[in-house]
N, C-alpha and C. Protein backbone atom coordinates (compact mmCIF):
# COMPACT_ATOMS: atom_id res chain seq x y z
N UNK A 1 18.23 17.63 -55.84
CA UNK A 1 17.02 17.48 -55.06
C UNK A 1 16.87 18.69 -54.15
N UNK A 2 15.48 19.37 -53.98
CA UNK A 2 15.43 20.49 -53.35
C UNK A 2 15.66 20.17 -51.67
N UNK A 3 15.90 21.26 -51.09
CA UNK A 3 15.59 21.07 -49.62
C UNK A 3 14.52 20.62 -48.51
N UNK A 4 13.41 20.97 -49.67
CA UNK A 4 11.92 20.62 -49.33
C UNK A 4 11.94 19.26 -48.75
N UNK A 5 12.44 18.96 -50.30
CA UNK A 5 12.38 17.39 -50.47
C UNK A 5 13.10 16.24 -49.53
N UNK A 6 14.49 16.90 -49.21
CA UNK A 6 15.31 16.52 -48.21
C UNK A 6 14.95 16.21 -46.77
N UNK A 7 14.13 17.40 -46.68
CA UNK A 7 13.89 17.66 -45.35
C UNK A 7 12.51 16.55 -45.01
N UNK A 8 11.58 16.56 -46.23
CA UNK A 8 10.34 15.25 -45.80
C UNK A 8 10.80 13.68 -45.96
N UNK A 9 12.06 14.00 -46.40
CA UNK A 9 12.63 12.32 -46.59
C UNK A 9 12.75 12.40 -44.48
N UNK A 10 13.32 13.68 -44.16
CA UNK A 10 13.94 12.55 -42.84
C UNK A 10 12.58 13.40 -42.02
N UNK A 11 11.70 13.68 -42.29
CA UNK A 11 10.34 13.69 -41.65
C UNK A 11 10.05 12.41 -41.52
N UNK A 12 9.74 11.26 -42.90
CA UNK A 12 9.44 10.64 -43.00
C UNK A 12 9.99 9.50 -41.77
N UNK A 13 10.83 9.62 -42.15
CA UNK A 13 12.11 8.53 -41.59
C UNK A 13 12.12 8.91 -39.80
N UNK A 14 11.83 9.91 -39.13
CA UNK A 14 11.47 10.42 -37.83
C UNK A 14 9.90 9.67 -37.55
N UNK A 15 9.02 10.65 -38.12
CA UNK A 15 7.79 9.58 -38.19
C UNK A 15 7.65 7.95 -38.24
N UNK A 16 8.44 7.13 -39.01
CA UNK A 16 8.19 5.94 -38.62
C UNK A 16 9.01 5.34 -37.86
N UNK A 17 9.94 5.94 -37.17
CA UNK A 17 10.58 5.78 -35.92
C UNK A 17 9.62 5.81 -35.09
N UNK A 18 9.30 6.57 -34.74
CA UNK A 18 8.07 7.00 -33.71
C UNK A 18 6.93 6.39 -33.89
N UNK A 19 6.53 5.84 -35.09
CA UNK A 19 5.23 4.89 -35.36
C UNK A 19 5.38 3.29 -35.19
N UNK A 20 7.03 3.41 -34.86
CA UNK A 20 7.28 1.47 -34.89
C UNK A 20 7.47 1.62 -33.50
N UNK A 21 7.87 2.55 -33.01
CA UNK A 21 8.86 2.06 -31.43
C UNK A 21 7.23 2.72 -30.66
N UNK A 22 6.98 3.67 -31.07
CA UNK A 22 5.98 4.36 -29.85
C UNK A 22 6.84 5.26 -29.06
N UNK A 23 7.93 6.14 -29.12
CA UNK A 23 8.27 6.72 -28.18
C UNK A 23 8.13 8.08 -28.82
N UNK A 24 8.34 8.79 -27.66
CA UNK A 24 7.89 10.10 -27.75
C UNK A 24 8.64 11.21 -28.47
N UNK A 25 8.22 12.19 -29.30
CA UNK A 25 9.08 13.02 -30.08
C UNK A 25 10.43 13.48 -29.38
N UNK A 26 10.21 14.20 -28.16
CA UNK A 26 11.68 14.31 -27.97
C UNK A 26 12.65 13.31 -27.37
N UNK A 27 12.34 12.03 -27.63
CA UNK A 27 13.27 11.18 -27.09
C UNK A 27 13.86 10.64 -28.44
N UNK A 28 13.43 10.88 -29.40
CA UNK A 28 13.42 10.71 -30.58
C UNK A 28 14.05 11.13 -31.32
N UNK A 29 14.04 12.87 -31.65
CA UNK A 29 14.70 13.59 -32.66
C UNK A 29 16.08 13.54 -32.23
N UNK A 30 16.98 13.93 -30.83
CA UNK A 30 18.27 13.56 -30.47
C UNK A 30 18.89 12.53 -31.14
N UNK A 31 18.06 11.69 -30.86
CA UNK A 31 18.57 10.23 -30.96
C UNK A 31 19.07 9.94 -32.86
N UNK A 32 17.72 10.24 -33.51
CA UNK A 32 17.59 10.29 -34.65
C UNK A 32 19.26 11.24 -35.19
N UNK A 33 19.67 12.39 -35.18
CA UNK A 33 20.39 13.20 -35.16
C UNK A 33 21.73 13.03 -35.08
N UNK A 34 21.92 11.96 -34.17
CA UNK A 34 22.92 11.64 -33.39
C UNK A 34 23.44 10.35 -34.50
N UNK A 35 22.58 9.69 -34.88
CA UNK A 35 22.85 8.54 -35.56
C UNK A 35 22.86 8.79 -37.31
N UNK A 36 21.60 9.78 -37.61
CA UNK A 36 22.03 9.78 -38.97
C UNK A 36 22.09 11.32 -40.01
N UNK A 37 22.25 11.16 -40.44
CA UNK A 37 22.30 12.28 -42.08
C UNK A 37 21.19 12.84 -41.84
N UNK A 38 21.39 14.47 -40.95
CA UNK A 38 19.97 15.04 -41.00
C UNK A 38 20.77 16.54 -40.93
N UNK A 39 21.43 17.29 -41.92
CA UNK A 39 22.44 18.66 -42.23
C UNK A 39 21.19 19.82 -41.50
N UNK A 40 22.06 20.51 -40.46
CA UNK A 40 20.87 21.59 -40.17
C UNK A 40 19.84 22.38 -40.47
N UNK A 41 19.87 23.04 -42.01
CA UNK A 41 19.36 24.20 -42.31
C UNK A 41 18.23 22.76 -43.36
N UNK A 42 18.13 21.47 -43.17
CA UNK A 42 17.21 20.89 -43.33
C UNK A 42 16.54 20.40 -41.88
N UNK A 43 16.51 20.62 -41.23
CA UNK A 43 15.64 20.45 -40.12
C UNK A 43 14.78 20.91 -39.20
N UNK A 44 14.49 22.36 -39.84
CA UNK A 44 13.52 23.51 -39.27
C UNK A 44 11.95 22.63 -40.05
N UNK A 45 12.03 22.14 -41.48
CA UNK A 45 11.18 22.06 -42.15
C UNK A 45 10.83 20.43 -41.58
N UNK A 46 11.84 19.91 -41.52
CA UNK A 46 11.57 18.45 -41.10
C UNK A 46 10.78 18.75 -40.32
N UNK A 47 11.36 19.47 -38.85
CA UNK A 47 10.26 19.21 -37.46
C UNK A 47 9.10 20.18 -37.32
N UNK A 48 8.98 20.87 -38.49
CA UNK A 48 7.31 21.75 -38.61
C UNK A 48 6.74 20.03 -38.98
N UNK A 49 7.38 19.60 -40.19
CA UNK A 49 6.29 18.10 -40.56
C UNK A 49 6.35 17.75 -39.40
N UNK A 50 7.06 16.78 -38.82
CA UNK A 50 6.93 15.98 -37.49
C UNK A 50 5.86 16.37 -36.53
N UNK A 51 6.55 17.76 -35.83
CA UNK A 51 5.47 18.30 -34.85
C UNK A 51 3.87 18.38 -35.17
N UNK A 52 3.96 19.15 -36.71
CA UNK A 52 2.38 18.92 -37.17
C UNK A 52 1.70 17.67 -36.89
N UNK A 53 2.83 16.71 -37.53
CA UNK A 53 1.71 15.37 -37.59
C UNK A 53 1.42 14.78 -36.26
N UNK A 54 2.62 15.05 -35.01
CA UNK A 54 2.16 14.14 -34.23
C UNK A 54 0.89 15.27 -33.62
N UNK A 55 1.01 16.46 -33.14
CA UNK A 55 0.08 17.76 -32.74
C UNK A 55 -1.21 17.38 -33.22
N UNK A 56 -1.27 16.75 -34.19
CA UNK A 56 -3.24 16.89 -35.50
C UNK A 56 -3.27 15.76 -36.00
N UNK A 57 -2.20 14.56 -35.27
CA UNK A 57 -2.61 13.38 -35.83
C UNK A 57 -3.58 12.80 -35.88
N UNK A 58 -4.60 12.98 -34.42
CA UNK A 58 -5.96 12.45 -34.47
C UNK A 58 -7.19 12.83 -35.62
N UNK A 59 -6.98 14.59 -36.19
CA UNK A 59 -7.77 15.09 -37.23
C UNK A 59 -7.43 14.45 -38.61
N UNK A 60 -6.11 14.43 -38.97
CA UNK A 60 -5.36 13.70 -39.84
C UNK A 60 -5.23 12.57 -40.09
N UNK A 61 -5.88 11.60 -39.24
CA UNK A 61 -6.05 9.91 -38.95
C UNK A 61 -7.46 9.78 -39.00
N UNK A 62 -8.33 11.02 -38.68
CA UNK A 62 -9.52 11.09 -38.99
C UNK A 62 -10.22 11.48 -40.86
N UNK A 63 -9.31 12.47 -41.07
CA UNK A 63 -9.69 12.63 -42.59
C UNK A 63 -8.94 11.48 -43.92
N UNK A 64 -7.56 10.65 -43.15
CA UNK A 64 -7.49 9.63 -44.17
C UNK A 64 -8.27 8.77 -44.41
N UNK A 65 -9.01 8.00 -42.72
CA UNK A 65 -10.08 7.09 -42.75
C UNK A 65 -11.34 7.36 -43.08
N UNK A 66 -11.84 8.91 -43.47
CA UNK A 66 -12.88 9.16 -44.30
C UNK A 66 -12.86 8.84 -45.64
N UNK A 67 -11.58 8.85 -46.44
CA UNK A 67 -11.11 8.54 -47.83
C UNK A 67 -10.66 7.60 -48.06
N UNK A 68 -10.39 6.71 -47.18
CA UNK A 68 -9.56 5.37 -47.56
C UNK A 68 -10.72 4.26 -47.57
N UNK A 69 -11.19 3.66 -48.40
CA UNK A 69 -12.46 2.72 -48.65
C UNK A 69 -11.35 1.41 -48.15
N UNK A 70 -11.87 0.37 -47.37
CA UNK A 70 -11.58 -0.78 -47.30
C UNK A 70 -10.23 -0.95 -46.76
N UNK A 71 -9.37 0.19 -46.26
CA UNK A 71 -8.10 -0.01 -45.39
C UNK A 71 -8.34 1.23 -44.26
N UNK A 72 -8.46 -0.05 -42.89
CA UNK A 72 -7.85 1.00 -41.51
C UNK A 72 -6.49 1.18 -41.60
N UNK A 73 -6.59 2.45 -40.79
CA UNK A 73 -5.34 3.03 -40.73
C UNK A 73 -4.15 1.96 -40.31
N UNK A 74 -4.53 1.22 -39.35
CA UNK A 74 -3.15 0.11 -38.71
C UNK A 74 -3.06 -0.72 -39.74
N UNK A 75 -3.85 -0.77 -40.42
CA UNK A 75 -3.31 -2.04 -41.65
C UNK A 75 -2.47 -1.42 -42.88
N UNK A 76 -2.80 -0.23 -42.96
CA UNK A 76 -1.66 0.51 -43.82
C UNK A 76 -0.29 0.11 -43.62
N UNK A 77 0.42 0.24 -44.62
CA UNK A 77 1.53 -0.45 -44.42
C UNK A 77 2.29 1.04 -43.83
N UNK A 78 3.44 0.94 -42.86
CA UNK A 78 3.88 2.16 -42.15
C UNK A 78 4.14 3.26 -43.08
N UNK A 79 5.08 2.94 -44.03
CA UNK A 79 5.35 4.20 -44.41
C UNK A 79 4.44 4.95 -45.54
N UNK A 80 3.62 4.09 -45.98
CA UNK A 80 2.16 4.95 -46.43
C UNK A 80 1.28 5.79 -45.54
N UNK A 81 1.12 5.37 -44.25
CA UNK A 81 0.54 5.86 -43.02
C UNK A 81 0.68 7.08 -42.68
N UNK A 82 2.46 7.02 -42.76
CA UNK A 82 3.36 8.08 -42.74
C UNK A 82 3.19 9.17 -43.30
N UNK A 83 3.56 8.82 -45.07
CA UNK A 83 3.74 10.00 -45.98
C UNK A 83 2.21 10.49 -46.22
N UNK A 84 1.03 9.67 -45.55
CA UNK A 84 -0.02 10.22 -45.83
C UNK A 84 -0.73 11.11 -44.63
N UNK A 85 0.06 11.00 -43.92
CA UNK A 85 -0.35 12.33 -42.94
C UNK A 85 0.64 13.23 -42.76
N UNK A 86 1.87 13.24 -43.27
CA UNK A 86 2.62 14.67 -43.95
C UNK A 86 1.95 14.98 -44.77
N UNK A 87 1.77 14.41 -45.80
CA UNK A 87 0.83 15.45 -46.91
C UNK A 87 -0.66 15.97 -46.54
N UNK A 88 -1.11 15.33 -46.06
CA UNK A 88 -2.91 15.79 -45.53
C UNK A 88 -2.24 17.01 -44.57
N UNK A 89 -1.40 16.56 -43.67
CA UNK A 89 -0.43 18.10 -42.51
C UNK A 89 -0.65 19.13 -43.23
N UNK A 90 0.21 18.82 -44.55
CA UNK A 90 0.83 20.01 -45.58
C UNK A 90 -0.68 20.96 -45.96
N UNK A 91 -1.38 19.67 -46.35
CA UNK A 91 -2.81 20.11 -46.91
C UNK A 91 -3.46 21.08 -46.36
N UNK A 92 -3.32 20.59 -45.01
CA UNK A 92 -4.94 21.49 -44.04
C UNK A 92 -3.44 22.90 -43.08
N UNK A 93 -2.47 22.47 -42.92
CA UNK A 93 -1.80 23.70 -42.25
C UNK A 93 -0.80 24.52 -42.94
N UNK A 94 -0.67 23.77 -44.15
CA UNK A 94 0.53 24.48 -44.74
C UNK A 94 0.23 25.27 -45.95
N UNK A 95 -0.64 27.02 -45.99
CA UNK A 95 -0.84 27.41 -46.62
C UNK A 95 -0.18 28.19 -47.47
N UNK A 96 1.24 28.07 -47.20
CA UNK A 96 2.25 28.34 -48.31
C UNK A 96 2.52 27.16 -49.50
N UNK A 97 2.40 25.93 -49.08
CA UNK A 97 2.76 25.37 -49.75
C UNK A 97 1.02 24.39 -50.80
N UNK A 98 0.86 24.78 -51.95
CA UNK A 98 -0.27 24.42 -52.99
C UNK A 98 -0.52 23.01 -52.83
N UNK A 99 -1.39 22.52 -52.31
CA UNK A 99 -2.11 21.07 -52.23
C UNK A 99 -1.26 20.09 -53.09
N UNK A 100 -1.65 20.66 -54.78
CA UNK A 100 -0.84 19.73 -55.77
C UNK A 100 0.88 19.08 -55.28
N UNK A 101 1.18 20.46 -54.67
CA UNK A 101 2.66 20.11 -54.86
C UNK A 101 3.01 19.12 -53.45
N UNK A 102 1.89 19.41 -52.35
CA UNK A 102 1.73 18.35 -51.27
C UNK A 102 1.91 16.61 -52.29
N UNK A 103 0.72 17.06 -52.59
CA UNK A 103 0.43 15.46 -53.47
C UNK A 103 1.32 14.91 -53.72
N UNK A 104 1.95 15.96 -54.70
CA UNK A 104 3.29 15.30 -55.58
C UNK A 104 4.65 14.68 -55.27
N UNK A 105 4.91 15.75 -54.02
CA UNK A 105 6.02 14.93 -53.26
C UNK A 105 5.67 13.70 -52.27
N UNK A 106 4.21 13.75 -52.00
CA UNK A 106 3.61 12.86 -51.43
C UNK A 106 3.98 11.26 -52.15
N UNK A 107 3.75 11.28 -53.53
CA UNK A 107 3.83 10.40 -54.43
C UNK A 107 5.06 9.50 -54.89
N UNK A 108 5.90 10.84 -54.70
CA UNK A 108 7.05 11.17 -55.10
C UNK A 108 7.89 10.17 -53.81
N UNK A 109 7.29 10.40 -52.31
CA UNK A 109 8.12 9.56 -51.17
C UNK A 109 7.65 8.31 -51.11
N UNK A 110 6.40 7.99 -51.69
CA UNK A 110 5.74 6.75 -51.73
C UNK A 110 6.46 5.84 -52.21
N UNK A 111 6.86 6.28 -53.82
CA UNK A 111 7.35 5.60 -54.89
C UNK A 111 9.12 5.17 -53.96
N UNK A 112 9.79 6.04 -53.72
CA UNK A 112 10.97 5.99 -53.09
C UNK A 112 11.08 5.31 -52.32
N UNK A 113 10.27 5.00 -51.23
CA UNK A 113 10.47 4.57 -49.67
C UNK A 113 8.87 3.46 -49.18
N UNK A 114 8.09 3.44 -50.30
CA UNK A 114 7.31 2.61 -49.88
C UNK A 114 7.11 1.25 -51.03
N UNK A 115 6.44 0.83 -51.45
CA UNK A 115 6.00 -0.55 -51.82
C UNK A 115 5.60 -0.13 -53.39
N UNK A 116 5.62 -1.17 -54.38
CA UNK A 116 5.50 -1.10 -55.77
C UNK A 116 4.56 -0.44 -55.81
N UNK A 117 3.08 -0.15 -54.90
CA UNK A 117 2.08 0.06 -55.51
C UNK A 117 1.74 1.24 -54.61
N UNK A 118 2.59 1.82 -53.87
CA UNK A 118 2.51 2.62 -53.08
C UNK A 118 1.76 4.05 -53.58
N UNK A 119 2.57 4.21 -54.73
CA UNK A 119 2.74 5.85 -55.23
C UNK A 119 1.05 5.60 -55.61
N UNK A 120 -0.25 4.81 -56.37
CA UNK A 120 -1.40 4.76 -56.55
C UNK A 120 -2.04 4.71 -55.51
N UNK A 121 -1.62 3.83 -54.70
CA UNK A 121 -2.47 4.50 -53.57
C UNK A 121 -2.59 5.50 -52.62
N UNK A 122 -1.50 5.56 -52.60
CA UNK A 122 -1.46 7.53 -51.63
C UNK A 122 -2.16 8.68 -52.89
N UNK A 123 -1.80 8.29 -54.21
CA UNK A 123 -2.48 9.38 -54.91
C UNK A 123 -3.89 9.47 -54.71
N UNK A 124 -4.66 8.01 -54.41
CA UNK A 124 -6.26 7.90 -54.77
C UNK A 124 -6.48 8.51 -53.65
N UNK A 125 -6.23 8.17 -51.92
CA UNK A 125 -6.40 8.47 -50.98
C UNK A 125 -6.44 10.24 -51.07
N UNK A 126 -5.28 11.01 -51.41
CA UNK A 126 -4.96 12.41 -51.51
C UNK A 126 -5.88 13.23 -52.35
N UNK A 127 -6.06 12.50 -53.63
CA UNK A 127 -6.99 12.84 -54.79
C UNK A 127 -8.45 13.03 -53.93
N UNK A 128 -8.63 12.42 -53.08
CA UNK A 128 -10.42 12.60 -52.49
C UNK A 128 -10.18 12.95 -50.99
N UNK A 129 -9.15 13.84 -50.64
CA UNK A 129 -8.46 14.30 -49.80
C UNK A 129 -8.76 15.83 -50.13
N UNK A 130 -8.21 16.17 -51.49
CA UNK A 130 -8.05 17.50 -51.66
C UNK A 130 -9.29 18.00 -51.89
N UNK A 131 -10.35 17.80 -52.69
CA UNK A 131 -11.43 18.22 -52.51
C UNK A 131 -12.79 18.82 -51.61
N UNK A 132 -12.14 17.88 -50.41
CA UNK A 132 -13.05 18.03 -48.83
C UNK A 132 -11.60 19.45 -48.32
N UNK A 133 -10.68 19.27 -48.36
CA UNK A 133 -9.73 20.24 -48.08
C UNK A 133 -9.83 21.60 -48.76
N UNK A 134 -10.39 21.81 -50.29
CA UNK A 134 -10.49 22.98 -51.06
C UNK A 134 -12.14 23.47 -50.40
N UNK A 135 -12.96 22.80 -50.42
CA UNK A 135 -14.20 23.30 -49.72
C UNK A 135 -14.34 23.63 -48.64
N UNK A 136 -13.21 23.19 -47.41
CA UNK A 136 -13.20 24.06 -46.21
C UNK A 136 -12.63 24.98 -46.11
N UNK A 137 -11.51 25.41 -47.62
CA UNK A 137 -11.01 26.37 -47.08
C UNK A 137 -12.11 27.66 -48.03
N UNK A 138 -12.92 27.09 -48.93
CA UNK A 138 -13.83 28.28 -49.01
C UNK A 138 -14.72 28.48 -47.93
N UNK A 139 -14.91 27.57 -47.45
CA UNK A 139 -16.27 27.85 -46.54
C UNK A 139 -15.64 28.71 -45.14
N UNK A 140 -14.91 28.60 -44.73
CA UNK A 140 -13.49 28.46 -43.67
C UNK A 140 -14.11 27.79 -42.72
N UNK A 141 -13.27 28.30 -41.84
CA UNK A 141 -13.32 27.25 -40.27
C UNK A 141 -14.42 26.92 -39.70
N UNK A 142 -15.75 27.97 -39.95
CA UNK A 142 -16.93 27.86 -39.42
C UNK A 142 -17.87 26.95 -39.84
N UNK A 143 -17.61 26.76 -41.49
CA UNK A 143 -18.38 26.19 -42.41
C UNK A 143 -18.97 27.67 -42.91
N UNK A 144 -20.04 27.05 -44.07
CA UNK A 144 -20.66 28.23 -44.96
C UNK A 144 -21.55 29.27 -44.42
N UNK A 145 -21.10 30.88 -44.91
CA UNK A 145 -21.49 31.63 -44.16
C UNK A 145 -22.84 32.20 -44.67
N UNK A 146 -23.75 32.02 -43.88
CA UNK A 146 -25.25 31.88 -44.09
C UNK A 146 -25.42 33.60 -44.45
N UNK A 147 -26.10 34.07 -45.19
CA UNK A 147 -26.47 35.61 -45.70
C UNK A 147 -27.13 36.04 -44.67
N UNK A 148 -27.35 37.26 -44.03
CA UNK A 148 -28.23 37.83 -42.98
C UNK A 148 -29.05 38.08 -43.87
N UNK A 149 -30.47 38.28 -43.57
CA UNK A 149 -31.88 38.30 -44.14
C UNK A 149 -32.54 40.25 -43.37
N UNK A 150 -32.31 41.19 -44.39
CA UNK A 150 -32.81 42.50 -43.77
C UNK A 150 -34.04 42.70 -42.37
């Protein structure tokens, strides 16, 4: 298993610490650290996820509930909640890493760590995720850039 991969398992697992208890990131990652299986040279990548999500959670809690038909965010079950705002993170800040391959490990932690039916629904959610995500990044930050007229 790559390091990538390693490192969003205990993203994951940080994140819904912090999404069950409510306490604050740095009271958190110590603690987390102290108690379990988190090898150093995996934890630069963990806490870019972490920090991202809690930093842009409100934009990121905003673009799942544009795509998610018929589930608020609190009724999501946690660790869908979770792996679906690491990957939307990955999506909109992480331009090294290709949308698809967001998805995939997206899918990939669903199936692992969430519910039988998990891995279909984070895909449908992500699937109409990436599309509003590929059009802002043509348009960029401003939106579409209007032609000057001579």
């Amino acid at each position: 298993m790559g390091r990538r991969r390693l490192s969003r398992e205990i993203a994951l697992k940080i994140l819904y610490q912090i999404d069950m208890t409510g306490a604050a990131l740095a009271d958190v990652l110590p603690v987390f650290y102290e108690h379990f299986d988190a090898p150093p040279p995996l934890r630069p990548f963990a806490e870019q996820l972490v920090l991202g999500v809690c930093t842009h959670r409100e934009e990121i809690d905003r673009r799942i509930m544009s795509t998610s038909e018929h589930w608020r965010l609190e009724r999501m079950p946690v660790v869908d909640r979770n792996v679906l705002r690491m990957a939307v993170f990955e999506m909109l800040f992480c331009p090294d890493i290709p949308p698809k391959v967001s998805i995939n490990e997206a899918i990939d932690l669903a199936k692992s760590y969430g519910s039988e039916d998990s891995g279909a629904f984070i895909n449908g959610i992500l699937d109409k995720v990436l599309p509003r995500v590929a059009t802002e990044d043509e348009a960029g930050p401003d939106g579409p850039v209007a032609e000057e007229k001579p």
